[in-house]
C-alpha atoms as a PDB file:
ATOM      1  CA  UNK A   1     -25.672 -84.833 261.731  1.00  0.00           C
ATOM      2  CA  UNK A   2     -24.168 -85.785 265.141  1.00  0.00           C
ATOM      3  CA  UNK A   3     -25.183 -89.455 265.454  1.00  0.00           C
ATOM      4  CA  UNK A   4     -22.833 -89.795 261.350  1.00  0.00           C
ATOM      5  CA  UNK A   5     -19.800 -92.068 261.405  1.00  0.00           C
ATOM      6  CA  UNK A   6     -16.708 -90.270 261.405  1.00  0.00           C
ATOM      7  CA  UNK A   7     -14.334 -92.506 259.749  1.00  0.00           C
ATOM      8  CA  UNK A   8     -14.810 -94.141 256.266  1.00  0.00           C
ATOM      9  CA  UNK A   9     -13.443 -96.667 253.935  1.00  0.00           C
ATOM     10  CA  UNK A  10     -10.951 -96.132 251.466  1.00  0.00           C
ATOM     11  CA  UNK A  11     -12.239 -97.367 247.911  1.00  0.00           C
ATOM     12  CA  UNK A  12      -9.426 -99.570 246.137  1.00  0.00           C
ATOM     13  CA  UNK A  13      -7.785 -96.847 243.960  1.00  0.00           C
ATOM     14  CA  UNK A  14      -9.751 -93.294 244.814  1.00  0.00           C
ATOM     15  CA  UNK A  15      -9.897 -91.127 247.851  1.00  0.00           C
ATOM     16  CA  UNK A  16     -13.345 -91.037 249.038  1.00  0.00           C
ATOM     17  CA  UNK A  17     -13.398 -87.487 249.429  1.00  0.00           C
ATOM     18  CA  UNK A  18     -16.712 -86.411 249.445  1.00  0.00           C
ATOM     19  CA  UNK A  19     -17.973 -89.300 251.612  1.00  0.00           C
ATOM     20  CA  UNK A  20     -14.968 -88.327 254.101  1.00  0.00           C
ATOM     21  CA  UNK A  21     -15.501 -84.315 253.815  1.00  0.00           C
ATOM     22  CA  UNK A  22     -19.022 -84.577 255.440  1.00  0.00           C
ATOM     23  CA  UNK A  23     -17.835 -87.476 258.010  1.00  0.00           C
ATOM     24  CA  UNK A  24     -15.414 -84.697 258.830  1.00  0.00           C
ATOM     25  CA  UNK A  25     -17.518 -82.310 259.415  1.00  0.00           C
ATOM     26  CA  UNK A  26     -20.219 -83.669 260.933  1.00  0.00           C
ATOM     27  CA  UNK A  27     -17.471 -85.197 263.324  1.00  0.00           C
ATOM     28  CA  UNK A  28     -15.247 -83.293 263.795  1.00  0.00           C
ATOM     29  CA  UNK A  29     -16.686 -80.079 264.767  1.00  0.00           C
ATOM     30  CA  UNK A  30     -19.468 -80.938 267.219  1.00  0.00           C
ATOM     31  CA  UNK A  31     -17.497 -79.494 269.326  1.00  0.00           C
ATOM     32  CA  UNK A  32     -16.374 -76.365 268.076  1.00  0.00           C
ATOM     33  CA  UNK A  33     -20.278 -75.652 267.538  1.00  0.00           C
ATOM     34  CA  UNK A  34     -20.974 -77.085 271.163  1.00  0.00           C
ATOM     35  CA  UNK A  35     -18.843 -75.233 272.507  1.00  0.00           C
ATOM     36  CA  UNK A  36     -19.868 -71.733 270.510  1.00  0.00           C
ATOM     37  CA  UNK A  37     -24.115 -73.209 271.672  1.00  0.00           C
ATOM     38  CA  UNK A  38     -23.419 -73.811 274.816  1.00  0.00           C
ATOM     39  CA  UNK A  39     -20.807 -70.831 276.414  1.00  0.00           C
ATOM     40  CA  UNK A  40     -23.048 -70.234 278.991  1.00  0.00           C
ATOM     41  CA  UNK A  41     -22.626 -73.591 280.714  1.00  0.00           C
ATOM     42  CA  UNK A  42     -19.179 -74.161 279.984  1.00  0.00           C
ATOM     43  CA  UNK A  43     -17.881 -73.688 283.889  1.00  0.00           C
ATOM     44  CA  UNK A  44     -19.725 -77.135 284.382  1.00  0.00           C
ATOM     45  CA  UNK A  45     -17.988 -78.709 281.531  1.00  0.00           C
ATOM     46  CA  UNK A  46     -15.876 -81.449 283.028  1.00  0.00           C
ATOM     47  CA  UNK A  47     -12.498 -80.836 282.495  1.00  0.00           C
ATOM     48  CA  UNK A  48     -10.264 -82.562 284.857  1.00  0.00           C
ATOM     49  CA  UNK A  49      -8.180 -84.839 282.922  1.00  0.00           C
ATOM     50  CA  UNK A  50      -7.761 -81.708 280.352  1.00  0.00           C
ATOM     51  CA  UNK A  51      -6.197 -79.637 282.950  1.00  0.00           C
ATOM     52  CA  UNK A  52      -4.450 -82.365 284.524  1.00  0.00           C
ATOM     53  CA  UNK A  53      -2.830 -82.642 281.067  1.00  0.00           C
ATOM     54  CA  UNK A  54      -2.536 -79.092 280.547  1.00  0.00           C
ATOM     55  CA  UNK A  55      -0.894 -79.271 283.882  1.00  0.00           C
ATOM     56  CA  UNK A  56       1.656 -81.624 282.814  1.00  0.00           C
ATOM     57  CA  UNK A  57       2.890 -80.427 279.321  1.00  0.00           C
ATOM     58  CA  UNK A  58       3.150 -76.762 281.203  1.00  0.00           C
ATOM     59  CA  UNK A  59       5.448 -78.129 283.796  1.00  0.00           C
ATOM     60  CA  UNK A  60       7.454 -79.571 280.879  1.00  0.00           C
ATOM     61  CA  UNK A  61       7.918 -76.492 278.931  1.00  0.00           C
ATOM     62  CA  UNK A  62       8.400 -74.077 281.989  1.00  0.00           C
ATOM     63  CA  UNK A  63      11.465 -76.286 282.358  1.00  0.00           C
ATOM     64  CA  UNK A  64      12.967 -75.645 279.532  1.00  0.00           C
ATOM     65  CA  UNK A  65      11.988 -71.403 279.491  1.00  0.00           C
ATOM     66  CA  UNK A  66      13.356 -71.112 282.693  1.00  0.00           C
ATOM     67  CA  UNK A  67      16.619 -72.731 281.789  1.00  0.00           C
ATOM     68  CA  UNK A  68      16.922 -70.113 278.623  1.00  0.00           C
ATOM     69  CA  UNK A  69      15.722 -67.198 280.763  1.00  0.00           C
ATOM     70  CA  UNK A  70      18.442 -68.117 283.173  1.00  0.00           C
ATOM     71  CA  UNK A  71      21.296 -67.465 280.185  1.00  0.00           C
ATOM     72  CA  UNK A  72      23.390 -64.633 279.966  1.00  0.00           C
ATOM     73  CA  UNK A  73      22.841 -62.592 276.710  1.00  0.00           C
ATOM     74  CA  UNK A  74      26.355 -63.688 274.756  1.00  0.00           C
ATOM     75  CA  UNK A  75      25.010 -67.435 275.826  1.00  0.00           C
ATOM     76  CA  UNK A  76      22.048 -66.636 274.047  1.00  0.00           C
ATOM     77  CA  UNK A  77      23.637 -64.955 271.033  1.00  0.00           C
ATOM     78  CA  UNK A  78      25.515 -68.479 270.358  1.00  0.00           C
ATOM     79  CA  UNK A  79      25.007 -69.849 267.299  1.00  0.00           C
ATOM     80  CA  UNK A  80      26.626 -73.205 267.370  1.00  0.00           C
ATOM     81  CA  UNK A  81      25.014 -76.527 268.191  1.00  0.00           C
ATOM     82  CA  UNK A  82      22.294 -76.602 270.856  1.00  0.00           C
ATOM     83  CA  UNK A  83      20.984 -73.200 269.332  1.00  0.00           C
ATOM     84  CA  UNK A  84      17.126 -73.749 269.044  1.00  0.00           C
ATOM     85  CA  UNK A  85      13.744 -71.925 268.577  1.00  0.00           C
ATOM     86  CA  UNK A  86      13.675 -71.233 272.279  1.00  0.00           C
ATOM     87  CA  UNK A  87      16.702 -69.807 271.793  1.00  0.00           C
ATOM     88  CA  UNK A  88      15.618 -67.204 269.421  1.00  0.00           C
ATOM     89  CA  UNK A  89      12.468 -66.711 270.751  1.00  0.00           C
ATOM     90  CA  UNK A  90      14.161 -65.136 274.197  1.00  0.00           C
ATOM     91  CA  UNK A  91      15.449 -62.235 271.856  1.00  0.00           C
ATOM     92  CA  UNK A  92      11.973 -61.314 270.658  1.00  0.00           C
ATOM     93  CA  UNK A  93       9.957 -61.868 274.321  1.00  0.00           C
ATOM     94  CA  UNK A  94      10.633 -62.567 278.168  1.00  0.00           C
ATOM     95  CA  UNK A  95       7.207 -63.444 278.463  1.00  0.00           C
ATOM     96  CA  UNK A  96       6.797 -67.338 279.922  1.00  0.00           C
ATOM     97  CA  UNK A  97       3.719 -67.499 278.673  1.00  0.00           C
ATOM     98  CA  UNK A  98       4.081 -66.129 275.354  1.00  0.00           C
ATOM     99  CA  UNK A  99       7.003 -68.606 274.720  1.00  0.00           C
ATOM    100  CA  UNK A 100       5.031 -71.157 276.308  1.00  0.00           C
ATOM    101  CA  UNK A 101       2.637 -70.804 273.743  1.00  0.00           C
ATOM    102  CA  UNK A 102       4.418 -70.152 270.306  1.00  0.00           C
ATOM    103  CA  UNK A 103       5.990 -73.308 271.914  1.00  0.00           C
ATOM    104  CA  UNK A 104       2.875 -75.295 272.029  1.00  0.00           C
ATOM    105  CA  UNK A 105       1.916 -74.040 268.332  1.00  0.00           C
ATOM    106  CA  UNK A 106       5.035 -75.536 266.759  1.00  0.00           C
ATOM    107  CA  UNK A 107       5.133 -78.719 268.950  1.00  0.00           C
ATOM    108  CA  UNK A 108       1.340 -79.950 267.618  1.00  0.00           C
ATOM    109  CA  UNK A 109       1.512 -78.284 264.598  1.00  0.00           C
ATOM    110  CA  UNK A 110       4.636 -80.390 263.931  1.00  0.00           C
ATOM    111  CA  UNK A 111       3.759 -83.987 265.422  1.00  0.00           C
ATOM    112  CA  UNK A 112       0.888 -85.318 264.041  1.00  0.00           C
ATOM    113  CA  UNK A 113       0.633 -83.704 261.188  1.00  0.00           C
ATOM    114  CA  UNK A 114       3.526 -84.732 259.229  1.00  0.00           C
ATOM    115  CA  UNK A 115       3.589 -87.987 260.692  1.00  0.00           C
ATOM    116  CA  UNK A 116      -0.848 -88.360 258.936  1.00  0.00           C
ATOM    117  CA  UNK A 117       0.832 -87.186 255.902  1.00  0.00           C
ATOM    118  CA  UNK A 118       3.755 -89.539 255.916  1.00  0.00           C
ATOM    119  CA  UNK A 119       1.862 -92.428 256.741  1.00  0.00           C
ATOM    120  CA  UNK A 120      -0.194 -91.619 253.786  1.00  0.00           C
ATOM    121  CA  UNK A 121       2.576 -91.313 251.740  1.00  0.00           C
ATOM    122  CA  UNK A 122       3.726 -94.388 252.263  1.00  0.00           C
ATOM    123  CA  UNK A 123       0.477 -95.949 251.983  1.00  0.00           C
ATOM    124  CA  UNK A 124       0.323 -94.635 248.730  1.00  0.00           C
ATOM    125  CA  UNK A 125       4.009 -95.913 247.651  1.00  0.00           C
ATOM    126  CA  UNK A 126       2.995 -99.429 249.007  1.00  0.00           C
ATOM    127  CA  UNK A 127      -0.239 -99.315 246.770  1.00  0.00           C
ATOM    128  CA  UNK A 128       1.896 -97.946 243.393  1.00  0.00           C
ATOM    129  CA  UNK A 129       5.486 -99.459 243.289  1.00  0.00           C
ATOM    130  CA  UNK A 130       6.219 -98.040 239.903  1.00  0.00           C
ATOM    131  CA  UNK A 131       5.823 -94.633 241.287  1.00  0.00           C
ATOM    132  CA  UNK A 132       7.960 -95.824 244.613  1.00  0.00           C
ATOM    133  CA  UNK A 133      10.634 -97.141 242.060  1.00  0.00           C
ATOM    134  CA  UNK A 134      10.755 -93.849 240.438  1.00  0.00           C
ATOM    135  CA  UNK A 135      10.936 -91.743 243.397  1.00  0.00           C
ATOM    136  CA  UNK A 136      13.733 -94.262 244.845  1.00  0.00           C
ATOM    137  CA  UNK A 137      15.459 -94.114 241.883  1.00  0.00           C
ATOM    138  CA  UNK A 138      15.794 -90.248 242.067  1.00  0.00           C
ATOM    139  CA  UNK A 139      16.849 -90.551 245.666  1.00  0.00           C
ATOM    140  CA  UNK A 140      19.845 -92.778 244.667  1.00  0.00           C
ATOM    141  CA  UNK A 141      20.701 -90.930 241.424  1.00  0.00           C
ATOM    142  CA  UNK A 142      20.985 -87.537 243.298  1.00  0.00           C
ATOM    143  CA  UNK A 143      21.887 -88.585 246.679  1.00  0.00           C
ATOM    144  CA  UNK A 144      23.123 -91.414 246.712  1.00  0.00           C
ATOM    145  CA  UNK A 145      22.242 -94.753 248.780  1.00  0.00           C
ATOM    146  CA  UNK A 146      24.206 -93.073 251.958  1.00  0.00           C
ATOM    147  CA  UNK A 147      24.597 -89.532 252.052  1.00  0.00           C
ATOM    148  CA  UNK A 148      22.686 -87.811 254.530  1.00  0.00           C
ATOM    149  CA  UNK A 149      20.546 -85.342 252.667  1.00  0.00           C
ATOM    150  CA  UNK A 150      21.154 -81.561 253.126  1.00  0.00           C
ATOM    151  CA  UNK A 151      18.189 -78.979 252.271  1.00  0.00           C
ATOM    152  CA  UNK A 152      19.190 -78.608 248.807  1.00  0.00           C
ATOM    153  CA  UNK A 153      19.285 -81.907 248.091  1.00  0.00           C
ATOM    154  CA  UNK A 154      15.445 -82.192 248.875  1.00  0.00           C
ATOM    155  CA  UNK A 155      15.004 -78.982 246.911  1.00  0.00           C
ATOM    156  CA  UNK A 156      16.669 -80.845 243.943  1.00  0.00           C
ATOM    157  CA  UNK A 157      14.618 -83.490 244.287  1.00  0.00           C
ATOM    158  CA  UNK A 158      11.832 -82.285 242.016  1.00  0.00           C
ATOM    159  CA  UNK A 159       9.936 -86.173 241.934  1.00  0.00           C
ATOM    160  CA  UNK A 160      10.000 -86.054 245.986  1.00  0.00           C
ATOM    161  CA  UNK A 161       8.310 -82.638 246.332  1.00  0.00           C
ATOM    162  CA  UNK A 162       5.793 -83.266 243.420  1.00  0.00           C
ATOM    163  CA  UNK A 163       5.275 -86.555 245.254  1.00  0.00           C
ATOM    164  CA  UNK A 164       4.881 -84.848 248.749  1.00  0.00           C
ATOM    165  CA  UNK A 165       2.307 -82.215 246.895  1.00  0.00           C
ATOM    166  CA  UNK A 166       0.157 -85.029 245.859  1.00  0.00           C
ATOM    167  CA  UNK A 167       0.020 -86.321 249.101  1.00  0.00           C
ATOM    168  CA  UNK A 168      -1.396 -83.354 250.545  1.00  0.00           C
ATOM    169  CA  UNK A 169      -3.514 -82.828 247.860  1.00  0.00           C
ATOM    170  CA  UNK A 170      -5.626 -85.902 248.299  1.00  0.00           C
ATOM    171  CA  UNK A 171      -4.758 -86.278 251.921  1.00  0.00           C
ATOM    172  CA  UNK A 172      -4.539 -82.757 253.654  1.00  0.00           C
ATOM    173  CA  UNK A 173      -3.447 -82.252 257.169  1.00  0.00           C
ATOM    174  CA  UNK A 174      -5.660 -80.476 258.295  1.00  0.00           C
ATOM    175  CA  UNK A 175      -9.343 -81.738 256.274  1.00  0.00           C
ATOM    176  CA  UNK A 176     -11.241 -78.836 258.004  1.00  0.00           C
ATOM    177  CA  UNK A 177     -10.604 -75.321 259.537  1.00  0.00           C
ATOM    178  CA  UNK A 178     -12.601 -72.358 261.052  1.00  0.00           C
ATOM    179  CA  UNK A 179     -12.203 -68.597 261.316  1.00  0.00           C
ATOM    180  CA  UNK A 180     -14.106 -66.411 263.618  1.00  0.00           C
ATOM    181  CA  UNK A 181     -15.446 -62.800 262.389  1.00  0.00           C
ATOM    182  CA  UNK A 182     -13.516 -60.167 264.306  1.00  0.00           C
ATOM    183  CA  UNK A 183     -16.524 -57.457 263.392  1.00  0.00           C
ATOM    184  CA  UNK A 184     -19.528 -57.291 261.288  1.00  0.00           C
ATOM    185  CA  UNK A 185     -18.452 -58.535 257.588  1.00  0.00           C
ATOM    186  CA  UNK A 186     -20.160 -59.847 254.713  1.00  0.00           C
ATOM    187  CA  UNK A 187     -18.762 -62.686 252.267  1.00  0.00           C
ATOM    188  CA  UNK A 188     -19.512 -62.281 248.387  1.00  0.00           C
ATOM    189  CA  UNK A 189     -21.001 -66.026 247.642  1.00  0.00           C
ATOM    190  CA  UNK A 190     -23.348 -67.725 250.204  1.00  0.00           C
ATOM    191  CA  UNK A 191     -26.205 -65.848 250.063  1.00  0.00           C
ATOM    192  CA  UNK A 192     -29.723 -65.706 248.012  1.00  0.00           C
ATOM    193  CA  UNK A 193     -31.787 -68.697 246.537  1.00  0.00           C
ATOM    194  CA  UNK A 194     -28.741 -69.846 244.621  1.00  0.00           C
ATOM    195  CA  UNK A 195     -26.215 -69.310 246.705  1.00  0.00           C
ATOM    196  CA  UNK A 196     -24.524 -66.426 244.335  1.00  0.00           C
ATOM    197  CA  UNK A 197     -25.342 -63.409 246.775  1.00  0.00           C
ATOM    198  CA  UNK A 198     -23.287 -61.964 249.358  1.00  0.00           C
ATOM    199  CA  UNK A 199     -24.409 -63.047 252.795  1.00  0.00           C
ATOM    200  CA  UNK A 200     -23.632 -60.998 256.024  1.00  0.00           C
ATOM    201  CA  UNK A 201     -21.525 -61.991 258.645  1.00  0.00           C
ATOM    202  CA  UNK A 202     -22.114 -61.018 262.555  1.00  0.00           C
ATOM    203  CA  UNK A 203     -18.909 -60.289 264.730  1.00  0.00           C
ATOM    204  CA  UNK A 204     -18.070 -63.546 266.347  1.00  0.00           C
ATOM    205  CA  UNK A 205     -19.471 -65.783 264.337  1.00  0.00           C
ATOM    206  CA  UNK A 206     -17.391 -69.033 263.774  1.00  0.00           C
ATOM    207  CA  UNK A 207     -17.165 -69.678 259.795  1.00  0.00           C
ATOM    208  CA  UNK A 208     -15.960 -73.368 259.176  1.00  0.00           C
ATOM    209  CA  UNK A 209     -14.247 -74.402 255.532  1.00  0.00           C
ATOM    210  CA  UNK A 210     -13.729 -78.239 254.609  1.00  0.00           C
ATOM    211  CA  UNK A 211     -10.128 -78.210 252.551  1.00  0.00           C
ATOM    212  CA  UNK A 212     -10.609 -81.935 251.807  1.00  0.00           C
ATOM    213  CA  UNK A 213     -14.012 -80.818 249.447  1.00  0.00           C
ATOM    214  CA  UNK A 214     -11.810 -77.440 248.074  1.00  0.00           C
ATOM    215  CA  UNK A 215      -9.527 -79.685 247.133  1.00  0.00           C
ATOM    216  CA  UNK A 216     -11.349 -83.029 245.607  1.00  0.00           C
ATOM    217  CA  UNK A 217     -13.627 -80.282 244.256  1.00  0.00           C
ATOM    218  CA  UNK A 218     -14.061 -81.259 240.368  1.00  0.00           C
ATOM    219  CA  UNK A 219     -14.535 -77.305 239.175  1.00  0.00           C
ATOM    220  CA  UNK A 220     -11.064 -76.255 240.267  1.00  0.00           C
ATOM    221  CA  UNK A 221      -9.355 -78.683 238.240  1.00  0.00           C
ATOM    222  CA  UNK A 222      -8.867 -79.443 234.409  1.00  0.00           C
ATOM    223  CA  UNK A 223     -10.766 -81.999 232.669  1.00  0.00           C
ATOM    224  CA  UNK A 224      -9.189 -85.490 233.203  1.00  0.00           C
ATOM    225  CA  UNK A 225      -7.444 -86.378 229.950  1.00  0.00           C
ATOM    226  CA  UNK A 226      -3.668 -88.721 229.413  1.00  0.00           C
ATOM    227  CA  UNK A 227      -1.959 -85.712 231.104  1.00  0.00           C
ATOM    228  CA  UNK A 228      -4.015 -85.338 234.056  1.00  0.00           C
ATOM    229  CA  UNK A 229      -5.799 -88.706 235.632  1.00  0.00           C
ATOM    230  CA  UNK A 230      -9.008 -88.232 237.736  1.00  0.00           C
ATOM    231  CA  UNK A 231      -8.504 -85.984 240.540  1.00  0.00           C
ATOM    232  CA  UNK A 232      -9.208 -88.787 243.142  1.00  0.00           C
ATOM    233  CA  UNK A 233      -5.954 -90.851 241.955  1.00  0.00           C
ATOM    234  CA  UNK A 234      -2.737 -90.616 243.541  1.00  0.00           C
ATOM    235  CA  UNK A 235      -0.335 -89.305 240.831  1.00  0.00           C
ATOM    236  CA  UNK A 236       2.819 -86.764 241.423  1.00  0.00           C
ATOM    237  CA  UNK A 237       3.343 -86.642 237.337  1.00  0.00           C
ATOM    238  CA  UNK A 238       0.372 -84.510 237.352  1.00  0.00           C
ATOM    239  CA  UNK A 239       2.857 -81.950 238.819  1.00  0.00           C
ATOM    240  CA  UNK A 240       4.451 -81.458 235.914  1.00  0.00           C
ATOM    241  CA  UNK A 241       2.073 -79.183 233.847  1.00  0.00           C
ATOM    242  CA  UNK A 242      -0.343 -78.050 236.632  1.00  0.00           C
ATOM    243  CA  UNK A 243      -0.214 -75.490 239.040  1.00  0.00           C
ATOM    244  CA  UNK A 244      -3.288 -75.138 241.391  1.00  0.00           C
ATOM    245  CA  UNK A 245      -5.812 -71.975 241.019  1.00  0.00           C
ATOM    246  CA  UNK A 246      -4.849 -69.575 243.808  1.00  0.00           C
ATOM    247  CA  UNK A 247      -6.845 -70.597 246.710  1.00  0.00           C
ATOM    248  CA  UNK A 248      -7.741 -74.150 245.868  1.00  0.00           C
ATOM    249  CA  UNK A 249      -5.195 -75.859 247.379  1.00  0.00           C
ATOM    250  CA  UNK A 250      -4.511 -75.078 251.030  1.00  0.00           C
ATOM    251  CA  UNK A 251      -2.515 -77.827 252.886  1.00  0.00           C
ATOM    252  CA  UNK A 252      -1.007 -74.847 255.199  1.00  0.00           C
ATOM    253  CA  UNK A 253      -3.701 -72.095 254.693  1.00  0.00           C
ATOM    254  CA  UNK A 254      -3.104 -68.758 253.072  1.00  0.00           C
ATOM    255  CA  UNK A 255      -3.130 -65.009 253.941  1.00  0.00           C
ATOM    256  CA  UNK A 256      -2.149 -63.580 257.341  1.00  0.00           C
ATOM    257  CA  UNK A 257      -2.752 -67.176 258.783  1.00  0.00           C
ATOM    258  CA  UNK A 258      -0.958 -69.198 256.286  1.00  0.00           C
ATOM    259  CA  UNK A 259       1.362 -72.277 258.703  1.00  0.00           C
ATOM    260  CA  UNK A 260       4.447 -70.765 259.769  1.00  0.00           C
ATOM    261  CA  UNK A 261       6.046 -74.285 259.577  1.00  0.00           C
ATOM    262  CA  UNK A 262       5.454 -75.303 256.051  1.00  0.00           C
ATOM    263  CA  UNK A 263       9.021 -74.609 255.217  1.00  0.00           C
ATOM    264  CA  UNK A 264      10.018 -76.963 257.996  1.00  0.00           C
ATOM    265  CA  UNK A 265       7.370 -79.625 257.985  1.00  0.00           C
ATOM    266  CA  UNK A 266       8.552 -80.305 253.816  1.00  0.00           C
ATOM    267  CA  UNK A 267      11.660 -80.677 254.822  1.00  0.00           C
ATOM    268  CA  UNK A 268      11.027 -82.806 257.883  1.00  0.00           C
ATOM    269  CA  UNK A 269       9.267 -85.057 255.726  1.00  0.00           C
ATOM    270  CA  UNK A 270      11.457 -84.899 252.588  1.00  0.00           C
ATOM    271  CA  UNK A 271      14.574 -86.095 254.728  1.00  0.00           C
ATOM    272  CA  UNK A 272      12.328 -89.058 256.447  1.00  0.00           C
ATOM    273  CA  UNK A 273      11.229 -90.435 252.676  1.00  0.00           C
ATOM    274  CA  UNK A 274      14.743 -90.277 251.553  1.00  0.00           C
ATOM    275  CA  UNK A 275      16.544 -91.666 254.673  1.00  0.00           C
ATOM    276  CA  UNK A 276      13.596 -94.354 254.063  1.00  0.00           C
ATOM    277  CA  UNK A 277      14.210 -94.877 250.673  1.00  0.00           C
ATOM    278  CA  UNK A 278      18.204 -94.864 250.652  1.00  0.00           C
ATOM    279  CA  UNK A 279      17.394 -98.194 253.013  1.00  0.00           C
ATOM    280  CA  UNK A 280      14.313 -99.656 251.839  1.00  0.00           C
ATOM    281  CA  UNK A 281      13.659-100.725 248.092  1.00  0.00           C
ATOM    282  CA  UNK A 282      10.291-102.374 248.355  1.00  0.00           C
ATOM    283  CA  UNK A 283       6.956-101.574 249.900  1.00  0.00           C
ATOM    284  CA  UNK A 284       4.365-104.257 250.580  1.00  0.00           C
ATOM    285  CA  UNK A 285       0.802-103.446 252.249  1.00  0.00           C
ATOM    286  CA  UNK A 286      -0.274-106.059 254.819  1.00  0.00           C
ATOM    287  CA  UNK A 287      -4.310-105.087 254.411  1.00  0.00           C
ATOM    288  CA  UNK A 288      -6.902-105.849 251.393  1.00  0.00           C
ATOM    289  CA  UNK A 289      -8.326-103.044 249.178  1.00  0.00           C
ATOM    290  CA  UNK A 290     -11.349-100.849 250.797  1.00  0.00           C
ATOM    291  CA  UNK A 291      -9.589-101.716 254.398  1.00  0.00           C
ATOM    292  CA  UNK A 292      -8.006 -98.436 254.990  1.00  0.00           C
ATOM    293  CA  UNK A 293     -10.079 -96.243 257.577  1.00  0.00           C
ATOM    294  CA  UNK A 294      -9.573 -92.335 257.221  1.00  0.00           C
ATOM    295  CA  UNK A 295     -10.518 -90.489 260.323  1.00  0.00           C
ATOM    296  CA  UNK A 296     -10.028 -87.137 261.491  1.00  0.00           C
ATOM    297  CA  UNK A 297     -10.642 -84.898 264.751  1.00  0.00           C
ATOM    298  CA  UNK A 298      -8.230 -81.907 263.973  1.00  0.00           C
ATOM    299  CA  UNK A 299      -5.753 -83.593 262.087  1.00  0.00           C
ATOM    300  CA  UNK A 300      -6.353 -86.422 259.672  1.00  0.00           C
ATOM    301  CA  UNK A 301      -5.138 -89.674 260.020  1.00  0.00           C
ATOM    302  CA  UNK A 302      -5.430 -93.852 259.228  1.00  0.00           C
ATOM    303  CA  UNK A 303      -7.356 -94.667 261.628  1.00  0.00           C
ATOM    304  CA  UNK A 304      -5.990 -97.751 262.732  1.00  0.00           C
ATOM    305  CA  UNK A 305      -2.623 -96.862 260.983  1.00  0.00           C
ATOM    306  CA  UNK A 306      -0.604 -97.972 257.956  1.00  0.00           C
ATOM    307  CA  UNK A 307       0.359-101.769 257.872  1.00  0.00           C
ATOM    308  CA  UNK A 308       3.265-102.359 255.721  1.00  0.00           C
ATOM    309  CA  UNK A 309       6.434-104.129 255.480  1.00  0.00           C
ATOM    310  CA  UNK A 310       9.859-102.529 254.325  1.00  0.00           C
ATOM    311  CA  UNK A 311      12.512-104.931 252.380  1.00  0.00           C
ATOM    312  CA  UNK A 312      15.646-103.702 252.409  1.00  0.00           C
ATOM    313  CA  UNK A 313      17.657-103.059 249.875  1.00  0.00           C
ATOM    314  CA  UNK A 314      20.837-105.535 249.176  1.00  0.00           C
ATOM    315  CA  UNK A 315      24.096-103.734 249.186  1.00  0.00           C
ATOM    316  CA  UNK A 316      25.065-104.825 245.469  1.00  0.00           C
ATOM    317  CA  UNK A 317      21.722-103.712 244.387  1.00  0.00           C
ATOM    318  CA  UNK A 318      22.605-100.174 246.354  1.00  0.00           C
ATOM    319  CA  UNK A 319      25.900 -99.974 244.704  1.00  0.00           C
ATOM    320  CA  UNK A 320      24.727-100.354 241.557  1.00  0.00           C
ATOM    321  CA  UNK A 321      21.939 -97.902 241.203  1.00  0.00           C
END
């Protein structure tokens, strides 16, 4: 399993999901399950350009925790511009290294993430311009070609969110995840010749679950029919009738774990399409079909990104729509 690619190649109108779910795993988590093989040796693990990093993006927070520490409480209380997370964090915890880490959480949980998923997006758009003419067209009608977009705007937008749904259906953030059992547990499927047993689960055992399978998974979707196209093809309309089974789609996790910025990373990416789109009117993509490379180590990605031009829209043809 360790000597499999861990990129593939895009076919010309599906996601190759099942191809891409086992290059993920077999990838991506060598070493999650090196590191669970091999804790005994793991003081001899090199690691000096990790800490030396470490060292670094440390030295940039503690900058910026210090400087809120150092606030008086009615400084703190402000609410007006310059207010941040940091901010609000202070009132909960004086612990540096307790903000230093929820810090850490939200700054790579929000970086690459929604900037995989955008480029996907647009990928997408450059590959189906009648669905990039319909989305633009909902921008302009209920926006407008100028207007910076406030959060109920995007909420109004129902095209843009069903749009940003189908992204992360075919193309989620995060294609693979893993838990580790807190105490002796069982799960209710997994075990016996056909798999339909409960198995047991030891205390500190690291379970791993592939989201991109859950969610190309045939059985957890409808048949295809007029209303609903094949699960591999990129269509928001599909939206309109279908909600998924609880469980099945996980772009953010559920339960106790579930993303504490999905609220934020929608948005985020709901104001970049439509600042985008207020501009841009036309999406052309620079590469042939079966050229896009889909890789992943935590979070998934083009591999060697998304080449396409943006035209810009004329300003008679933005005054008029």
């Amino acid at each position: 399993m360790a000597s499999q690619d861990t990129s593939t190649r895009s076919s010309a109108y599906k996601v190759p999901s099942r191809e891409l779910g086992n290059s993920i795993l077999c990838g991506s988590n060598q070493s999650a399950i090196a590191d669970s093989r091999c804790r005994p040796f793991n003081p001899f693990v090199p690691r000096k350009s990790f800490n030396a990093g470490l060292k670094m993006i440390n030295n940039y927070l503690h900058f910026f925790i210090n400087r809120v520490q150092s606030l008086s409480s009615s400084d703190k209380d402000t609410k007006e511009e310059g207010y941040t997370f940091l901010h609000a964090l202070s009132h909960y915890t004086s612990s540096k290294q307790v903000m230093r880490d929820q810090l850490v959480s939200i700054l790579l949980a929000g970086r690459d993430t929604t900037a995989g998923t955008l480029s996907f997006l647009f990928y997408e758009l450059s590959r189906h311009p009648e669905i990039l003419a319909k989305l633009r067209n909902e921008i302009i009608q209920r926006i407008g070609p100028d207007k910076l977009p406030n959060f109920d705007d995007l909420r109004d937008c129902s095209y843009l969110q069903k749009t940003l749904s189908e992204t992360l259906r075919l193309y989620p953030a995060v294609p693979f995840n893993m838990r580790l059992a807190l105490k002796d547990t069982t799960l209710p499927h997994g075990g016996g010749p056909d798999g339909s047993q409960p198995i047991g689960v030891l205390k500190d055992t690291p379970i791993m679950y592939a989201v991109m399978h859950l969610q190309h998974n045939p059985h957890y979707y409808p048949p295809v029919s007029p209303e609903f196209p094949d699960i591999d093809n990129f269509c928001p309309e599909r939206w309109n009738r279908w909600t998924p089974k609880p469980w099945t789609y996980l772009p953010f996790n559920g339960g106790p774990r579930i993303c504490i910025g999905q609220q934020f990373a929608l948005t985020e990416m709901g104001y970049t399409v439509v600042r985008m789109l207020q501009k841009f009117e036309r999406i052309d993509r620079y590469w042939k079909d079966g050229e896009m490379i889909l890789k992943s180590d935590i979070v998934m990605a083009p591999a060697n990104g998304v080449r396409v031009g943006f035209w810009e829209a004329t300003s008679a043809k933005r005054q008029e729509l």
